[in-house]
C-alpha atoms as a PDB file:
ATOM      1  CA  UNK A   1       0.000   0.000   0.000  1.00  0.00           C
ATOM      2  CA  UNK A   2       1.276   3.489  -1.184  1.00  0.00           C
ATOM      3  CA  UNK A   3       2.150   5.878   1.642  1.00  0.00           C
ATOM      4  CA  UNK A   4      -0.470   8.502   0.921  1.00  0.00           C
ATOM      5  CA  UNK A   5      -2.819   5.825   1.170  1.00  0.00           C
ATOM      6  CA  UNK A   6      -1.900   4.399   4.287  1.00  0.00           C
ATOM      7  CA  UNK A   7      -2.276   8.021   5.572  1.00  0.00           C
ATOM      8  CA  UNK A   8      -5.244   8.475   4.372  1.00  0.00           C
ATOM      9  CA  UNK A   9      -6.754   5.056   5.754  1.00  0.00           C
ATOM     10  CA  UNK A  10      -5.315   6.394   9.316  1.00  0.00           C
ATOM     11  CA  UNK A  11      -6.038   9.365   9.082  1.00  0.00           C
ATOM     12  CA  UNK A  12      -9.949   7.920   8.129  1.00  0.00           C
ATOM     13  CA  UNK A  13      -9.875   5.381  10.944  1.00  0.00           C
ATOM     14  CA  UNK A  14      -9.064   8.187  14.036  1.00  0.00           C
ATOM     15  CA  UNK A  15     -11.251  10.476  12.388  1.00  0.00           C
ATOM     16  CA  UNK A  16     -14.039   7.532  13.353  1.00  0.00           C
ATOM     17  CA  UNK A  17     -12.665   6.449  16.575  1.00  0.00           C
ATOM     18  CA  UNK A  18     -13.237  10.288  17.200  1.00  0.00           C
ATOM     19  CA  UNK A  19     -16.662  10.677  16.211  1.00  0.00           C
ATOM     20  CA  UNK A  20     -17.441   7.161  17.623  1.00  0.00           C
ATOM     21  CA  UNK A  21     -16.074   8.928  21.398  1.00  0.00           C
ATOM     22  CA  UNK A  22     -17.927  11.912  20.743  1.00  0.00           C
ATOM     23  CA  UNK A  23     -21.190  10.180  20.612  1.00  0.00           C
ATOM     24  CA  UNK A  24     -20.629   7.868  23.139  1.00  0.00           C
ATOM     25  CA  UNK A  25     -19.505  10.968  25.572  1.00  0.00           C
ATOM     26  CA  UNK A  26     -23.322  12.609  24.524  1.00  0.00           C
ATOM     27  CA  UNK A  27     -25.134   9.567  24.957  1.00  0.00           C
ATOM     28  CA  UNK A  28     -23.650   9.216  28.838  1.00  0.00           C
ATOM     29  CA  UNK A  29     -24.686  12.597  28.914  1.00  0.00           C
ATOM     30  CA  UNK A  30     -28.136  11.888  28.219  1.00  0.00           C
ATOM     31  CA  UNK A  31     -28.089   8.643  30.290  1.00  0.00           C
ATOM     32  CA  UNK A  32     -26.513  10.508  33.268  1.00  0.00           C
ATOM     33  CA  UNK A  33     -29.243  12.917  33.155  1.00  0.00           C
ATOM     34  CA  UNK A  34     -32.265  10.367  33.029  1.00  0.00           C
ATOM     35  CA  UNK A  35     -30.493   8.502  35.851  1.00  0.00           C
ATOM     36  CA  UNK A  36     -30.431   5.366  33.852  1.00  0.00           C
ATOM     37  CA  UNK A  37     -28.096   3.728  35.730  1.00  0.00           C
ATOM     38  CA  UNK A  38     -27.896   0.305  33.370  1.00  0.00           C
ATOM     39  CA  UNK A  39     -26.981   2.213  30.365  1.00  0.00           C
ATOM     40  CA  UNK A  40     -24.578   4.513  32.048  1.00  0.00           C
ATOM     41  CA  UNK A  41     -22.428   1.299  32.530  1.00  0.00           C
ATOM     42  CA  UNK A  42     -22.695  -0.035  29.576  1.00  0.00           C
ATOM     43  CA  UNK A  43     -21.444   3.278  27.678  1.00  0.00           C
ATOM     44  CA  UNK A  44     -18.791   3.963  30.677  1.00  0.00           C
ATOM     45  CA  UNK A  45     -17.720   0.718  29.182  1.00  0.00           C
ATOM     46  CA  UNK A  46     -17.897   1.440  25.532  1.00  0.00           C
ATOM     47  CA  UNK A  47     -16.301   4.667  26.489  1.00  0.00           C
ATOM     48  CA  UNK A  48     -13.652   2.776  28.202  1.00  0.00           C
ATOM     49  CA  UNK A  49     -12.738   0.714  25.174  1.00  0.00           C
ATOM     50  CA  UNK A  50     -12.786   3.325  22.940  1.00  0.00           C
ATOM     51  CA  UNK A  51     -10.518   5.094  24.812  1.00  0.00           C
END
């Protein structure tokens, strides 16, 4: 694989991971504020392995 395009697959691929964290953080947002106490672990853990 050419170098430009291995940049540009990383460069795609932590662009995702990014948006991916970024949703995950709003979502536990949301959860927190409901109080929903189930799906704030499960998306502390997403979170975790995303991290």
């Amino acid at each position: 694989m050419s170098s430009n395009r291995l940049q540009s697959v990383q460069k795609a691929e932590e662009a995702h991971r990014q948006n991916i964290q970024k949703s995950v953080k709003h979502r536990l947002e949301v959860a927190r504020s409901k109080g929903d106490e189930n799906l704030i672990r499960q998306l502390e853990a997403e979170q975790a392995y995303y991290s």
